[in-house]
Protein backbone atom coordinates (compact mmCIF):
# COMPACT_ATOMS: atom_id res chain seq x y z
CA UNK A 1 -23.26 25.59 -15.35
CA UNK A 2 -19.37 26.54 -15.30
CA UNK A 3 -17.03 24.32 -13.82
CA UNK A 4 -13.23 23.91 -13.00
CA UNK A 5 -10.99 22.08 -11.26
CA UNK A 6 -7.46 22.79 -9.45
CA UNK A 7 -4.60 20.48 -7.64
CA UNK A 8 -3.75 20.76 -4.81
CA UNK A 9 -0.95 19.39 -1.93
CA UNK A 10 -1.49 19.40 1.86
CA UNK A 11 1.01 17.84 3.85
CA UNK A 12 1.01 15.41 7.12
CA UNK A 13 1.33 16.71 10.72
CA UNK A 14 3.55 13.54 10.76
CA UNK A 15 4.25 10.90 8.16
CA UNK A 16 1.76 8.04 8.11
CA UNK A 17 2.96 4.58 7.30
CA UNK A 18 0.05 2.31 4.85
CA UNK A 19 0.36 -1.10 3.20
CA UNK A 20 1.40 0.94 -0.30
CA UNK A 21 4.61 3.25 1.60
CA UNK A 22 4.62 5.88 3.95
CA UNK A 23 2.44 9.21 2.99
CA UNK A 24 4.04 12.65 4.22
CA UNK A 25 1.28 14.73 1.46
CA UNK A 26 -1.75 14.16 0.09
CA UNK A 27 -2.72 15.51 -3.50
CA UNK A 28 -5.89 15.87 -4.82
CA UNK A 29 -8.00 18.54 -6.94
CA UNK A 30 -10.73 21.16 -5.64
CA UNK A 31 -13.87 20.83 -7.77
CA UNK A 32 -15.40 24.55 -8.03
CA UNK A 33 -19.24 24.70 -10.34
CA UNK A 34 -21.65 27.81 -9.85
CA UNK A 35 -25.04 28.57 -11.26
CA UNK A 36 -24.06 32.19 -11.86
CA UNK A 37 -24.88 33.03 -8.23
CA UNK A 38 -24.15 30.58 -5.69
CA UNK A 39 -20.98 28.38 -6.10
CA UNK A 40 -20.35 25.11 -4.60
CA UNK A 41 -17.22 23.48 -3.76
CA UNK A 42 -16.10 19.61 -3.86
CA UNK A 43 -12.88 17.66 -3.42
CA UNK A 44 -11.19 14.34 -5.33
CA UNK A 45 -8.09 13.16 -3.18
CA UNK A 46 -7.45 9.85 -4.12
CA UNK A 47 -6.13 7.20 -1.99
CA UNK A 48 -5.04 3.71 -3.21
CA UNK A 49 -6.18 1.04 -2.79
CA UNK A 50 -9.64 2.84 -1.60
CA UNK A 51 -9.54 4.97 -5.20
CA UNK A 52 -8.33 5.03 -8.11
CA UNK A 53 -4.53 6.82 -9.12
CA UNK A 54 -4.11 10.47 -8.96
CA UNK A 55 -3.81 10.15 -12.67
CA UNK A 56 -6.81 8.74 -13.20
CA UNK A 57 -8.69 10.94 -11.10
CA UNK A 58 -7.58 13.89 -13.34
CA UNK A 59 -8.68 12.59 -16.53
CA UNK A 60 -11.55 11.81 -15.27
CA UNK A 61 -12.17 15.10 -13.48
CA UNK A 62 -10.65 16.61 -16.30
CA UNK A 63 -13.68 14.86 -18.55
CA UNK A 64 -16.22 15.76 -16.54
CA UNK A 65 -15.77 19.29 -16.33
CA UNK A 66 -16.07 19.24 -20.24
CA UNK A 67 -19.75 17.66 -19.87
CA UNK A 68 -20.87 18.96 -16.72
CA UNK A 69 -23.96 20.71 -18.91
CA UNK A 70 -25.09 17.34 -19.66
CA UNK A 71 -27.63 14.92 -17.67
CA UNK A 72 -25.85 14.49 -14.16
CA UNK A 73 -27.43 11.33 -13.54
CA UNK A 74 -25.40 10.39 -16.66
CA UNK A 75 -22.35 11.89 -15.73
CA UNK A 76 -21.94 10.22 -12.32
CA UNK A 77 -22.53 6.98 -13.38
CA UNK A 78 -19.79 7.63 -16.09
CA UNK A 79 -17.60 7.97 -13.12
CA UNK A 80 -18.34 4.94 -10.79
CA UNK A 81 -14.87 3.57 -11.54
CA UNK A 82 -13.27 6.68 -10.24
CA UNK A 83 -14.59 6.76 -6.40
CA UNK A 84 -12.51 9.56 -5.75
CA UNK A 85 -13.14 11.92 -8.73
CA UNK A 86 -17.30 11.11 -8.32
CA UNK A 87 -17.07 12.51 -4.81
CA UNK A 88 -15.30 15.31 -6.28
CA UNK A 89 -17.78 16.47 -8.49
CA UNK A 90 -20.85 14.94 -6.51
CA UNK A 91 -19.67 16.74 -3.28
CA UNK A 92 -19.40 19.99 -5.50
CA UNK A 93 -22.81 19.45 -6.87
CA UNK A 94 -24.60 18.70 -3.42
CA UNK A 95 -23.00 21.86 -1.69
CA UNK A 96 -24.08 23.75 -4.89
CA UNK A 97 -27.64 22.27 -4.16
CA UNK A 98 -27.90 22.89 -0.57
CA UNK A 99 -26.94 26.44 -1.10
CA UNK A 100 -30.20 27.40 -3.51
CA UNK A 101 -32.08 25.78 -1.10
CA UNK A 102 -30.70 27.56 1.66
CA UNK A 103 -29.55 24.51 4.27
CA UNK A 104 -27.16 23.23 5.75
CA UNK A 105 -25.92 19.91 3.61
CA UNK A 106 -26.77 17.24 6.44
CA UNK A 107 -30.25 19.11 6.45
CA UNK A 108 -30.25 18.43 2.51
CA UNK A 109 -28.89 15.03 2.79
CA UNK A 110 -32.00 14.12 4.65
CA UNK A 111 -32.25 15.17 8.31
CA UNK A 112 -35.05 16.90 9.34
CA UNK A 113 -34.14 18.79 12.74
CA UNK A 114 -31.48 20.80 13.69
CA UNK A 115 -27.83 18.72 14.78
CA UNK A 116 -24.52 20.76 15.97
CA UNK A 117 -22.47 17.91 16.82
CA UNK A 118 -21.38 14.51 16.31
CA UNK A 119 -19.49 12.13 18.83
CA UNK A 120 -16.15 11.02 17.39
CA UNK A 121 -13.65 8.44 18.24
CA UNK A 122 -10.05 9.32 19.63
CA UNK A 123 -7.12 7.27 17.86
CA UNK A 124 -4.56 5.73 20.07
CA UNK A 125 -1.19 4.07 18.01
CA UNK A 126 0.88 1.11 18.23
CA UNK A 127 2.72 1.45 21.65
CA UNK A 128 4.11 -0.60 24.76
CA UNK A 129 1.05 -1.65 27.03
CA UNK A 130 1.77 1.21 29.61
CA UNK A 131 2.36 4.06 26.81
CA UNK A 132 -0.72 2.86 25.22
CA UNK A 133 -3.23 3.27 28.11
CA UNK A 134 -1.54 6.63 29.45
CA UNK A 135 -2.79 7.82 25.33
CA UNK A 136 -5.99 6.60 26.19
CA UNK A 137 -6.15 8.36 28.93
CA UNK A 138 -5.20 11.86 27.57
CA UNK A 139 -7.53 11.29 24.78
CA UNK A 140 -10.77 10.53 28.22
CA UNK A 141 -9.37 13.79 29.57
CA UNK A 142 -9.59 15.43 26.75
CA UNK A 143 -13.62 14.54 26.70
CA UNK A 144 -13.57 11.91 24.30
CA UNK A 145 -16.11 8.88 25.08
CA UNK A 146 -14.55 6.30 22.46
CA UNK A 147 -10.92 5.50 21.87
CA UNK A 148 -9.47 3.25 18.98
CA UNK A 149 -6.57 1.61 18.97
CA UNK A 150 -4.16 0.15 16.61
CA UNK A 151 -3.38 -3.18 16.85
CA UNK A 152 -1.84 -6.00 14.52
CA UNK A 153 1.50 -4.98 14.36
CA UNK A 154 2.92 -7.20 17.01
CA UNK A 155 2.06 -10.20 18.50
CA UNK A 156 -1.84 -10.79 19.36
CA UNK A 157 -1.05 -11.40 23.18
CA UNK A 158 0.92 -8.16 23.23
CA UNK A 159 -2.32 -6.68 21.31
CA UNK A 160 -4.42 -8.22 24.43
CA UNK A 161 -2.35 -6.95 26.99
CA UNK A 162 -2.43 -3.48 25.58
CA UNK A 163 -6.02 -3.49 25.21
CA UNK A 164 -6.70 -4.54 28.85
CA UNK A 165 -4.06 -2.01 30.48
CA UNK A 166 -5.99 0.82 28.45
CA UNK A 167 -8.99 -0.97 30.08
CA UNK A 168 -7.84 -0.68 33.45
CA UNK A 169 -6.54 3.25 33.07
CA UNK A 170 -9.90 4.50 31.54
CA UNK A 171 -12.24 2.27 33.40
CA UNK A 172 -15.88 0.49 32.49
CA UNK A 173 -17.27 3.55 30.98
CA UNK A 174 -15.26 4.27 28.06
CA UNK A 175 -16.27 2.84 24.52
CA UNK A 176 -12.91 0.83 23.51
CA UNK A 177 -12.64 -0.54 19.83
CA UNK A 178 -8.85 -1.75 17.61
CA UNK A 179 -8.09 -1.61 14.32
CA UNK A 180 -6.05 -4.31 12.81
CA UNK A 181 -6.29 -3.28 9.25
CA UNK A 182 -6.34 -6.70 8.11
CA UNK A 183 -2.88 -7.84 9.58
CA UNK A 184 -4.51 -11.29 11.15
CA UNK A 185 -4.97 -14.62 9.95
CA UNK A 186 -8.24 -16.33 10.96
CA UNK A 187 -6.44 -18.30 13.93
CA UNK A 188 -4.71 -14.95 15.34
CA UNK A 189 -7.95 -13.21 15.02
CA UNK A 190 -9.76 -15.59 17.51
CA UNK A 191 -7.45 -15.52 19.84
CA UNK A 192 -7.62 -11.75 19.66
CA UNK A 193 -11.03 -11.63 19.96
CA UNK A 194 -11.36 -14.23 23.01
CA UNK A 195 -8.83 -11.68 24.95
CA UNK A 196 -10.05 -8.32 23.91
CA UNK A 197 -13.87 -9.40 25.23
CA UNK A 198 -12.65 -9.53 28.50
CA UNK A 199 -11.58 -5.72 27.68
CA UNK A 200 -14.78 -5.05 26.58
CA UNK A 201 -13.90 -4.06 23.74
CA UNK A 202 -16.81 -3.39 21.07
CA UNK A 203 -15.74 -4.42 17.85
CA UNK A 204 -12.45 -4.81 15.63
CA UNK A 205 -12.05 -3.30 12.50
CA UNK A 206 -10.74 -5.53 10.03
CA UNK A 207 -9.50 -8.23 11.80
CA UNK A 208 -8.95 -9.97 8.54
CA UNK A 209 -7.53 -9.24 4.79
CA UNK A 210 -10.15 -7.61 2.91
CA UNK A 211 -11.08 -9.95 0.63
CA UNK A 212 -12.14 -13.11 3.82
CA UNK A 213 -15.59 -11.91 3.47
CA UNK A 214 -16.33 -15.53 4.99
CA UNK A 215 -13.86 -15.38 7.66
CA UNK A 216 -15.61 -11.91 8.81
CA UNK A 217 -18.59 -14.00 9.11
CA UNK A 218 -17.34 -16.81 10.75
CA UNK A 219 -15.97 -14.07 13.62
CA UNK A 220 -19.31 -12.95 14.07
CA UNK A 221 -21.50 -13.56 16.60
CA UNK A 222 -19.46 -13.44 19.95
CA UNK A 223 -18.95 -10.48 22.68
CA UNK A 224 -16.24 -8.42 20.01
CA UNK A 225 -18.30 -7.18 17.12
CA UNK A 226 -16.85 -7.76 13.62
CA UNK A 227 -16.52 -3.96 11.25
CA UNK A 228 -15.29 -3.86 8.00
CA UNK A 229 -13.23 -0.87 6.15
CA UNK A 230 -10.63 -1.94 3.72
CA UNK A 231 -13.07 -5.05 3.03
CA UNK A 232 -15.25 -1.84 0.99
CA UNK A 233 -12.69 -1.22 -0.98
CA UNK A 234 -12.35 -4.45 -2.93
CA UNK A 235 -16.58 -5.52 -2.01
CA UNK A 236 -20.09 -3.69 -2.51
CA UNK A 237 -22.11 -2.85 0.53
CA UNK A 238 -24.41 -5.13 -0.28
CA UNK A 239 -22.04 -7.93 -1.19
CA UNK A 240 -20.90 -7.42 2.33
CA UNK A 241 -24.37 -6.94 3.66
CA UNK A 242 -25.38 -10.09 2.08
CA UNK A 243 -22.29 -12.36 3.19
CA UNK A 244 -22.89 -10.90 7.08
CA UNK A 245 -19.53 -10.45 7.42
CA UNK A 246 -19.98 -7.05 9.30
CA UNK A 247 -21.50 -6.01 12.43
CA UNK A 248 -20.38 -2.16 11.70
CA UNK A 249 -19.36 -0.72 8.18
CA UNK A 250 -16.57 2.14 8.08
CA UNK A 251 -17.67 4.23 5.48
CA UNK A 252 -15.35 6.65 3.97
CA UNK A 253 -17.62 9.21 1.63
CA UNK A 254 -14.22 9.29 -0.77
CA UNK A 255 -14.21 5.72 -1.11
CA UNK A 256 -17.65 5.06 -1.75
CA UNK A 257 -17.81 7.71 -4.44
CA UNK A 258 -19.80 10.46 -2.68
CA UNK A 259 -21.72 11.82 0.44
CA UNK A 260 -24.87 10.66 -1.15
CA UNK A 261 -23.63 6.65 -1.02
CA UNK A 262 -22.17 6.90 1.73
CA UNK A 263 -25.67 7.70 3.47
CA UNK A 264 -27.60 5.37 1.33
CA UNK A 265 -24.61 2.46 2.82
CA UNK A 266 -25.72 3.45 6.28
CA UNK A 267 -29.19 3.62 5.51
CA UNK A 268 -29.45 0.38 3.66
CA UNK A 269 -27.46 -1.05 6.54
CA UNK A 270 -29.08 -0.18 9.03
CA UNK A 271 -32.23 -2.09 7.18
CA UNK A 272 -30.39 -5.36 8.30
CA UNK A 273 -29.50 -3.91 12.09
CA UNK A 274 -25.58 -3.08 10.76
CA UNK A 275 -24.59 0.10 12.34
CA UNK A 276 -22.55 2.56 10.46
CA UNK A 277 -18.71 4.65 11.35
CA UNK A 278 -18.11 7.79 9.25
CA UNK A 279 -14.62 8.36 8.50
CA UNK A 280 -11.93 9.79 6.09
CA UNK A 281 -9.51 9.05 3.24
CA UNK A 282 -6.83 11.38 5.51
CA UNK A 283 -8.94 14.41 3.24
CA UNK A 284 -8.47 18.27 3.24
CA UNK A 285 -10.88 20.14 4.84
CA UNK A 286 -13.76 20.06 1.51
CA UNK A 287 -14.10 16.10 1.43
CA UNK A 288 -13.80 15.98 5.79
CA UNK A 289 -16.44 18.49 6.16
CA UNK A 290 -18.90 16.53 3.61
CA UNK A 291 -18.27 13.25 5.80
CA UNK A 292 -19.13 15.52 9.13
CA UNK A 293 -22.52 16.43 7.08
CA UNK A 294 -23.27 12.42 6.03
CA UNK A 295 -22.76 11.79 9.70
CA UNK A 296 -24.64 14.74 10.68
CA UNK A 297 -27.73 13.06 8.58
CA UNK A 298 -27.91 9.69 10.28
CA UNK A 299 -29.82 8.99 12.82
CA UNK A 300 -28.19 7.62 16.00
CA UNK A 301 -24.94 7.46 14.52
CA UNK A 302 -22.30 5.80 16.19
CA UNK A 303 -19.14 8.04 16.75
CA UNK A 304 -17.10 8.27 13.88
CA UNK A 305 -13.71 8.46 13.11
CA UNK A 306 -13.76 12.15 11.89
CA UNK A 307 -11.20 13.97 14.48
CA UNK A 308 -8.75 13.99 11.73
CA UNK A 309 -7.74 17.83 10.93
CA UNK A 310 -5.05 17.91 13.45
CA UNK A 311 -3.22 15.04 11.31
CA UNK A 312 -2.45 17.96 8.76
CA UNK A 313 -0.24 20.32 8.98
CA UNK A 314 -1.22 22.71 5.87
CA UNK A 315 -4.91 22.53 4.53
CA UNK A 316 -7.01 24.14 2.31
CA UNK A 317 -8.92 26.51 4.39
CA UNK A 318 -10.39 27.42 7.85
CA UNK A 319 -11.65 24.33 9.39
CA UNK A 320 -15.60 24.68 9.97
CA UNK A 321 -15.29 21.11 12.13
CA UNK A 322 -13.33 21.69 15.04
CA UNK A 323 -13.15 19.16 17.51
CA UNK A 324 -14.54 19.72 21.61
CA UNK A 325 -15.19 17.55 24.41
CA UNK A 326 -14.99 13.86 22.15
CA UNK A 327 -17.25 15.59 19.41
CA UNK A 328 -17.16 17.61 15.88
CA UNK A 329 -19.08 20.49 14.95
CA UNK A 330 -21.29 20.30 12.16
CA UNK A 331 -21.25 23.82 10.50
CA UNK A 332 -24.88 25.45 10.38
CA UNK A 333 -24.20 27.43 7.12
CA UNK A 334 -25.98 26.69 4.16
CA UNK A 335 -24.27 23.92 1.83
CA UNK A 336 -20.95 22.72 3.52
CA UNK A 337 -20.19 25.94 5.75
CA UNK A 338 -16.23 25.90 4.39
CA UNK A 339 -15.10 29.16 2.90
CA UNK A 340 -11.83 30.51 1.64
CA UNK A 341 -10.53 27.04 -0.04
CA UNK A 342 -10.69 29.35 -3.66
CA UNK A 343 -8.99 32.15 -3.89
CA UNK A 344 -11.61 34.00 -5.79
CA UNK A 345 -13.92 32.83 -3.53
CA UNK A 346 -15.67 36.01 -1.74
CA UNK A 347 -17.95 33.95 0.11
């Protein structure tokens, strides 16, 4: 089997502000193996603190190009402490896979009938009460059924007030859920949660730091569900799973270490009545189409947080997963459906 690898840089419709700086690119490397006739295509963009460094996702890609001939059972294991660069390679493999079988990679992945679309969830940002309910209701208009929004970085009864005047402008049918990306304590976080239930709001992602697994619990089990994203990073699924500190798991295929585990997660989750989000590291248009196929695969999936294209303003290629009317396409071709991220590639 040949095998390469090349970096790449796309950069930010708009620079996004994290816990580790502000991020106006993202780098990462395009993972390219054939079989002499079909070629598949994966992508390794790290993302601290989900991954590993971008150095250390090169020498590891850079490794296992060298011994992609040998057992590739083997050879992902050798790269469970590089989430990032396993995707890579395991996303490269599984298009590869789903092209000699001649499927689409959702269809490979484990889904039996046919699925074009999948709901997704708008994103709303931090914003005065009134600014943030007229972006709420832009994103309704624009067909979406769900709308995030980001809270945490003001005061909790600002947060509240926010959430019920986006209540109010989008009215009773419209799925609302935050995101505090782990900016409460547990004493702000109840107090959140008492006022966003009269919202109606569903759930809260991380409402605490990522490593309270028993705080998570403790918030568990009123009318605001608890779900749990940077908490992955730092825990196993089942370490979460087993602590019940989540009502919903984010799962971002990057982070996890590949499309594959990322399904299992929801799978294995949904064992215990956990439902499961689909989302991105911020990826180029290789890794977001793979998480469009994992949520493709599930069954009942709740919408995910996959409208993410637009937040680039240079990518690698035509995007297959366009966003309509609140939901993403999932491309019909066989193995991911992306084309034109190589530029050998004649496909």
């Amino acid at each position: 089997m040949d095998a390469e690898i090349r970096d790449f840089t796309v950069s930010l419709s708009q620079p996004l502000a994290t816990a580790n700086g502000e991020i106006t690119d993202r780098e990462g490397f395009l993972v390219r193996v054939s079989d002499g006739e079909h070629e598949g295509f994966g992508e390794a963009t790290p993302l601290a603190p989900w991954t590993e460094s971008t150095a250390e996702c090169r020498g590891a890609l850079e490794d296992a190009v060298s011994r992609l001939r040998d057992d590739e059972a083997a050879l992902r294991a050798d790269l469970d402490r590089n989430p990032a660069a396993r995707h890579g390679v395991a996303l490269a493999l599984a298009d590869l896979r789903a092209k000699q079988h001649d499927r689409p990679l959702y269809r490979l992945l484990g889904r039996q009938s046919e699925r074009r679309w999948v709901p997704v969830n708008a994103t709303v940002g931090d914003a005065a009460p009134a600014d943030t309910a007229a972006a709420a209701e832009r994103a309704v208009e624009e067909g979406y059924e769900t709308v995030k929004v980001k809270v945490g970085a003001g005061d909790v009864d600002r947060d509240v007030e926010r959430l019920r005047a986006v209540r109010d402008a989008v009215g009773e049918d419209v799925a609302l859920r935050a995101d505090a990306n782990g900016a409460w304590a547990r004493d702000q976080a109840a107090r959140a949660f008492d006022g966003f239930a009269d919202a109606d709001v569903r759930y809260v992602e991380q409402p605490l730091p990522a490593d309270d697994l028993a705080g998570l619990a403790d918030l568990r089990g009123g009318r605001v569900g608890v779900a749990v994203d940077e908490t992955l990073a730092t825990h196993s699924v089942e370490g979460v799973l087993d602590a019940d500190a989540a009502d919903v798991l984010v799962l971002k295929p990057m982070a996890l270490g590949g499309v594959e585990r990322a399904r299992r997660a929801a799978v294995e989750a949904q064992a215990q009545q956990v439902a499961s989000v689909v989302t991105t590291t911020i990826d180029a248009v290789v890794a977001r189409a793979g998480a469009v196929h994992v949520a493709a695969s599930l069954p009942g999936v709740l919408p995910c947080g996959l409208a993410t294209g637009d937040w680039l303003s240079t990518d690698l290629g035509p995007d297959p997963c366009f966003v309509d009317d609140g939901a993403v396409r999932v491309p019909q071709d066989a193995g991911l459906g992306v084309h034109g991220v190589w530029e050998d590639d004649d496909a």
